[in-house]
C-alpha atoms as a PDB file:
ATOM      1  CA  UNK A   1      -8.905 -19.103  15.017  1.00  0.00           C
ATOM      2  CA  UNK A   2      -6.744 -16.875  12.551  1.00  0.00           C
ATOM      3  CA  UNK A   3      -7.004 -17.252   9.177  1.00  0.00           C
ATOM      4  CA  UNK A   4      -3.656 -18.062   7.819  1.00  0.00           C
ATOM      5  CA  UNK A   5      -4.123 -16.400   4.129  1.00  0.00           C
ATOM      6  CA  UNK A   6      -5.135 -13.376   5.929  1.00  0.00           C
ATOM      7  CA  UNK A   7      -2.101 -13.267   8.236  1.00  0.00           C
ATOM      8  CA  UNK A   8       0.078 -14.308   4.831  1.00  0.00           C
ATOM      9  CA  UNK A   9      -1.460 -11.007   3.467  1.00  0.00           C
ATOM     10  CA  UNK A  10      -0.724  -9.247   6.358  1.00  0.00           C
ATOM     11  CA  UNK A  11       2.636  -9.866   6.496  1.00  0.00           C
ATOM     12  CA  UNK A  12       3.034  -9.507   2.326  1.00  0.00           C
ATOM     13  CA  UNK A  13       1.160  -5.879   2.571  1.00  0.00           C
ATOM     14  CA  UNK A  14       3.475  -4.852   5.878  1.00  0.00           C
ATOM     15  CA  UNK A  15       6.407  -6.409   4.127  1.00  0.00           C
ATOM     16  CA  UNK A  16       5.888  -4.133   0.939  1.00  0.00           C
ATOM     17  CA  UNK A  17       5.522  -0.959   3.183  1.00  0.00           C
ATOM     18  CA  UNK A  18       8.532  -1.728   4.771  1.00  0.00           C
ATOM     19  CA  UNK A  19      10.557  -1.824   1.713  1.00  0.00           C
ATOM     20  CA  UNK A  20       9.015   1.265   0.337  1.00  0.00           C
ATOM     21  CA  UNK A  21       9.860   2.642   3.402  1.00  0.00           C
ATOM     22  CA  UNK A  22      13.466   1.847   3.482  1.00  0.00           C
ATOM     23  CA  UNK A  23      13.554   2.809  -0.297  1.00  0.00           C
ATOM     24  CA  UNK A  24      11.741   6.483   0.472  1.00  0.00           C
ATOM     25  CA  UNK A  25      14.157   6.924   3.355  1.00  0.00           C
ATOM     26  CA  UNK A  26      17.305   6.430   0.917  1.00  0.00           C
ATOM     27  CA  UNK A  27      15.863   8.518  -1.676  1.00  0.00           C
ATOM     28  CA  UNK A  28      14.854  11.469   0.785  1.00  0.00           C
ATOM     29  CA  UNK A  29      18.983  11.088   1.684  1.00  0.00           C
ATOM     30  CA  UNK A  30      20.347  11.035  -1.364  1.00  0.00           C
ATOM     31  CA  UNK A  31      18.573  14.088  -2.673  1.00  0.00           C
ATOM     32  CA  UNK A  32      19.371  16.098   0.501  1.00  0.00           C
ATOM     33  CA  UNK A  33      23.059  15.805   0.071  1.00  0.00           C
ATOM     34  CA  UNK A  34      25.362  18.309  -2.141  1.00  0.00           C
ATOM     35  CA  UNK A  35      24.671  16.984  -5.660  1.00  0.00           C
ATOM     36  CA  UNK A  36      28.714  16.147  -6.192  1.00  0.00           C
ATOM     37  CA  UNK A  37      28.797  13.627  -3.053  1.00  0.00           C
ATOM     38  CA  UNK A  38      25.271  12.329  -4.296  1.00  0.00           C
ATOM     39  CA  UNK A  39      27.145  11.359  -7.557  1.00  0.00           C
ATOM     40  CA  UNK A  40      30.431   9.922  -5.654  1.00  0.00           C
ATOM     41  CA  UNK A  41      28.183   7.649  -3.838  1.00  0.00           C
ATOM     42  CA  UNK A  42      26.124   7.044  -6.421  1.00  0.00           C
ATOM     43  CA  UNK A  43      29.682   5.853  -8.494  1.00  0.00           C
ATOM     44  CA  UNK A  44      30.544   3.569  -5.777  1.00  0.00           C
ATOM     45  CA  UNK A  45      27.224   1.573  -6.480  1.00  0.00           C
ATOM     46  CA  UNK A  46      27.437   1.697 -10.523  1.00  0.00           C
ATOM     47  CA  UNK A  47      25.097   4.164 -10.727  1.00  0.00           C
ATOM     48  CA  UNK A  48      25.226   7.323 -12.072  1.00  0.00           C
ATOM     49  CA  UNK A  49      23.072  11.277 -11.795  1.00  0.00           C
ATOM     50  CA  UNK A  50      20.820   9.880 -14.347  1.00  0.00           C
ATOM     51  CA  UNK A  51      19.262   6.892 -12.601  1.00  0.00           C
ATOM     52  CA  UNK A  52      18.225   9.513  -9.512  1.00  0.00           C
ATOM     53  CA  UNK A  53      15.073   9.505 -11.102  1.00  0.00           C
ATOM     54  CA  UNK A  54      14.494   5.582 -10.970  1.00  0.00           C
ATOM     55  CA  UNK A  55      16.025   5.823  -7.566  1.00  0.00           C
ATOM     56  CA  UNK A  56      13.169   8.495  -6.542  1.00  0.00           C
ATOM     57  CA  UNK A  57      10.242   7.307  -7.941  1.00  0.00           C
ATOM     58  CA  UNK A  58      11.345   3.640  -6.708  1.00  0.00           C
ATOM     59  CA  UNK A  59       8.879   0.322  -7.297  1.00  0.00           C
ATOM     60  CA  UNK A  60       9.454  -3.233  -6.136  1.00  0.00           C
ATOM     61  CA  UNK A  61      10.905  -4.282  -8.721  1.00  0.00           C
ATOM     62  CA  UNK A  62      14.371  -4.830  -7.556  1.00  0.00           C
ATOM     63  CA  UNK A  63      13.137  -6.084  -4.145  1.00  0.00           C
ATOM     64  CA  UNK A  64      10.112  -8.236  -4.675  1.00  0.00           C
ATOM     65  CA  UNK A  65       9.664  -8.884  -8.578  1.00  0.00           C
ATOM     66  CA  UNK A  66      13.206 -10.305  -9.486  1.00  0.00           C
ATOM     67  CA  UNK A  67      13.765 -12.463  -6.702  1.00  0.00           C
ATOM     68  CA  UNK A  68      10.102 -13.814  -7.535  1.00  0.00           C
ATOM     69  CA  UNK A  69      10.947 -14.265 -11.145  1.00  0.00           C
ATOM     70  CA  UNK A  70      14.054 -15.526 -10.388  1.00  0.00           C
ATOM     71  CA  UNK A  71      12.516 -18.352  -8.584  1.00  0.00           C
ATOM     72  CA  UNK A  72       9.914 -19.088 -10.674  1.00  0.00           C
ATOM     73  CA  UNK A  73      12.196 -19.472 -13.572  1.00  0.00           C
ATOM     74  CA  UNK A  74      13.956 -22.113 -11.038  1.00  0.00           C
ATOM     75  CA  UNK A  75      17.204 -19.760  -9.995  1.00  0.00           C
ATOM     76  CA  UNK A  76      17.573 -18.816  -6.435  1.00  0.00           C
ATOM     77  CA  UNK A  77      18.079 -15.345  -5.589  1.00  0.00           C
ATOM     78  CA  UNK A  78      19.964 -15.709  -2.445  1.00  0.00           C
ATOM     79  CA  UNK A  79      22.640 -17.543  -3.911  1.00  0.00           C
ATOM     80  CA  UNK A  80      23.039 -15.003  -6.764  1.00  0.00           C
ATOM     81  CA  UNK A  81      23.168 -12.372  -4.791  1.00  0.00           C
ATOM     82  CA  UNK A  82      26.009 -14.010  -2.754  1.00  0.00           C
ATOM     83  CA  UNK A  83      27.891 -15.765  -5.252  1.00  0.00           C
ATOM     84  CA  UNK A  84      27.620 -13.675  -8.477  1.00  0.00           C
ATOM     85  CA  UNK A  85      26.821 -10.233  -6.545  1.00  0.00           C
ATOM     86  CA  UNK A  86      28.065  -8.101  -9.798  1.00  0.00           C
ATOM     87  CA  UNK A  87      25.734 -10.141 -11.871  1.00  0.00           C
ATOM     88  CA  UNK A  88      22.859 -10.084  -9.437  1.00  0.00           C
ATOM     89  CA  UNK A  89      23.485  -6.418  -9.069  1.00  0.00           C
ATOM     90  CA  UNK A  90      23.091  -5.610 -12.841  1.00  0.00           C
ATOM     91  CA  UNK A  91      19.890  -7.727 -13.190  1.00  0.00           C
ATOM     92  CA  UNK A  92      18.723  -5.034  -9.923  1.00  0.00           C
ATOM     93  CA  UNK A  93      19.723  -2.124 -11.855  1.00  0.00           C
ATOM     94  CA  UNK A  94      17.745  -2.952 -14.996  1.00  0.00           C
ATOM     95  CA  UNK A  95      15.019  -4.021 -13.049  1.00  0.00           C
ATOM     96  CA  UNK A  96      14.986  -0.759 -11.172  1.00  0.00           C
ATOM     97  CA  UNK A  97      14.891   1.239 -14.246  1.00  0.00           C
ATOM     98  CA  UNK A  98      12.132  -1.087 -16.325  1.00  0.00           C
ATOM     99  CA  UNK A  99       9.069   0.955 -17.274  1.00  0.00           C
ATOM    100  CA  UNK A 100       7.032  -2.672 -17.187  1.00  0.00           C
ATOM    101  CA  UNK A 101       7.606  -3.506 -13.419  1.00  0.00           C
ATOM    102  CA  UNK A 102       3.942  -3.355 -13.226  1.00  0.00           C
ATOM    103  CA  UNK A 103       2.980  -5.590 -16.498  1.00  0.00           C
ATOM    104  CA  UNK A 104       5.863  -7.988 -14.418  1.00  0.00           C
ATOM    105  CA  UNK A 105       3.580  -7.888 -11.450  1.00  0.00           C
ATOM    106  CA  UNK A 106       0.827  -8.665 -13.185  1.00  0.00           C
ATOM    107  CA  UNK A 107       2.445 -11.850 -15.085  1.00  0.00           C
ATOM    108  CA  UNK A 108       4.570 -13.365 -11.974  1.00  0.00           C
ATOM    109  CA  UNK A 109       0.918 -12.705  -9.699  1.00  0.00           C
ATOM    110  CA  UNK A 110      -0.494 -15.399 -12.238  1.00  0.00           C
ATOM    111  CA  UNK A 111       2.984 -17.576 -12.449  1.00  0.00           C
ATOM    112  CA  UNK A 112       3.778 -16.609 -15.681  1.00  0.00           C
ATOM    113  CA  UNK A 113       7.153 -15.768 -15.856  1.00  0.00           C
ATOM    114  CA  UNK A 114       7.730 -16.948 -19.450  1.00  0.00           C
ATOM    115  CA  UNK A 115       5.759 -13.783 -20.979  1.00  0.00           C
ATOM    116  CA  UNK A 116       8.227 -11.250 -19.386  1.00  0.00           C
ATOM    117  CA  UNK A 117      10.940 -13.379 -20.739  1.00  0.00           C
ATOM    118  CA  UNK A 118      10.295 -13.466 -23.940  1.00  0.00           C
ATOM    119  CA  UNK A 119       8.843  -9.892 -24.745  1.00  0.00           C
ATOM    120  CA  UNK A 120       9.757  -7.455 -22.001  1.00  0.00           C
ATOM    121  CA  UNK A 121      12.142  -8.199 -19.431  1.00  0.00           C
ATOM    122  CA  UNK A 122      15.539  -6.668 -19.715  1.00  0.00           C
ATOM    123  CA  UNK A 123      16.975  -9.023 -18.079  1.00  0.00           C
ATOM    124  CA  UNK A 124      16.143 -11.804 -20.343  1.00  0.00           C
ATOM    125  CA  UNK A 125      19.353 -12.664 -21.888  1.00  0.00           C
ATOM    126  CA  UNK A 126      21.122 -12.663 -18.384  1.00  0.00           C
ATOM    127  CA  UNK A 127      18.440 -14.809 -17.313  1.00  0.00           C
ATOM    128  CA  UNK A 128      18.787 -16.989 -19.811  1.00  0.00           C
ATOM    129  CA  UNK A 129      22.704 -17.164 -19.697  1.00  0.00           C
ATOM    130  CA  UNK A 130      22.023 -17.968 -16.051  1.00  0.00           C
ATOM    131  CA  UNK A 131      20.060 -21.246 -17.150  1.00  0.00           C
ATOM    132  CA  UNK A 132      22.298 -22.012 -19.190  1.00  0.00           C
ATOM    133  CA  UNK A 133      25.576 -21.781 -17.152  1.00  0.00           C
ATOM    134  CA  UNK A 134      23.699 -23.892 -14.445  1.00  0.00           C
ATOM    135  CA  UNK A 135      22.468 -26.546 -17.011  1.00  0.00           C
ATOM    136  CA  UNK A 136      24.588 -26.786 -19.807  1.00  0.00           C
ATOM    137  CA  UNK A 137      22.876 -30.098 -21.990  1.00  0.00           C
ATOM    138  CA  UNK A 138      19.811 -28.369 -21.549  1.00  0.00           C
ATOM    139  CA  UNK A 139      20.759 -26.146 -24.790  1.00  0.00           C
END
């Protein structure tokens, strides 16, 4: 018999080497082409040169920790993503370029999502606005 919270870690660990797979691969692309298509493509995204680094060096933020604080704060990613893509996109690009993504990991592992909210996540206020615009009386 299996165990199922080692085949749930299984999957987690292979599912986190796929996306920095997938995120190595773009990189490795990006920084092979001439740097003036780099930046064109880069414009078509709302990004610019300077967040190459961020793009490089990339962490799970984007991918694992914001739809997993989304959630826990009781938004769902999915329909964000779909619905409000320009907003779900900005709350990826700050997320991508937080220095704390690993502080985040720490506080979402324990289901705190509160602590990132109220001292380090740039994506607070959006958050929050997010909350709000889904339940009004609440504030």
């Amino acid at each position: 018999m299996q165990n199922p919270l080692g085949a749930a870690a299984l999957l987690a660990i292979r599912n986190r080497l796929n996306c920095w797979y997938a995120q190595h691969k773009v990189a490795r692309e990006l920084q092979a082409l001439d740097p003036s298509e780099a930046q064109r493509i880069l414009q078509d995204v709302g990004l610019s040169m300077s967040d190459m680094p961020a793009i490089t060096k990339p962490h799970a933020g984007p991918s694992v920790l914001l739809p997993q604080r989304l959630e826990t704060v009781g938004l769902d990613p999915l329909y964000l993503k779909i619905e409000q893509s320009s907003v779900y996109r900005d709350l990826e690009q700050a997320c991508m370029r937080c220095t704390s993504w690993r502080r985040c990991a720490r506080d979402l592992a324990r289901g705190d999502a509160q602590t990132g909210l109220e001292h380090y996540c740039s994506n607070a206020q959006t958050i929050d606005a997010l909350l709000t615009d889904r339940n009004p009386e609440a504030h």
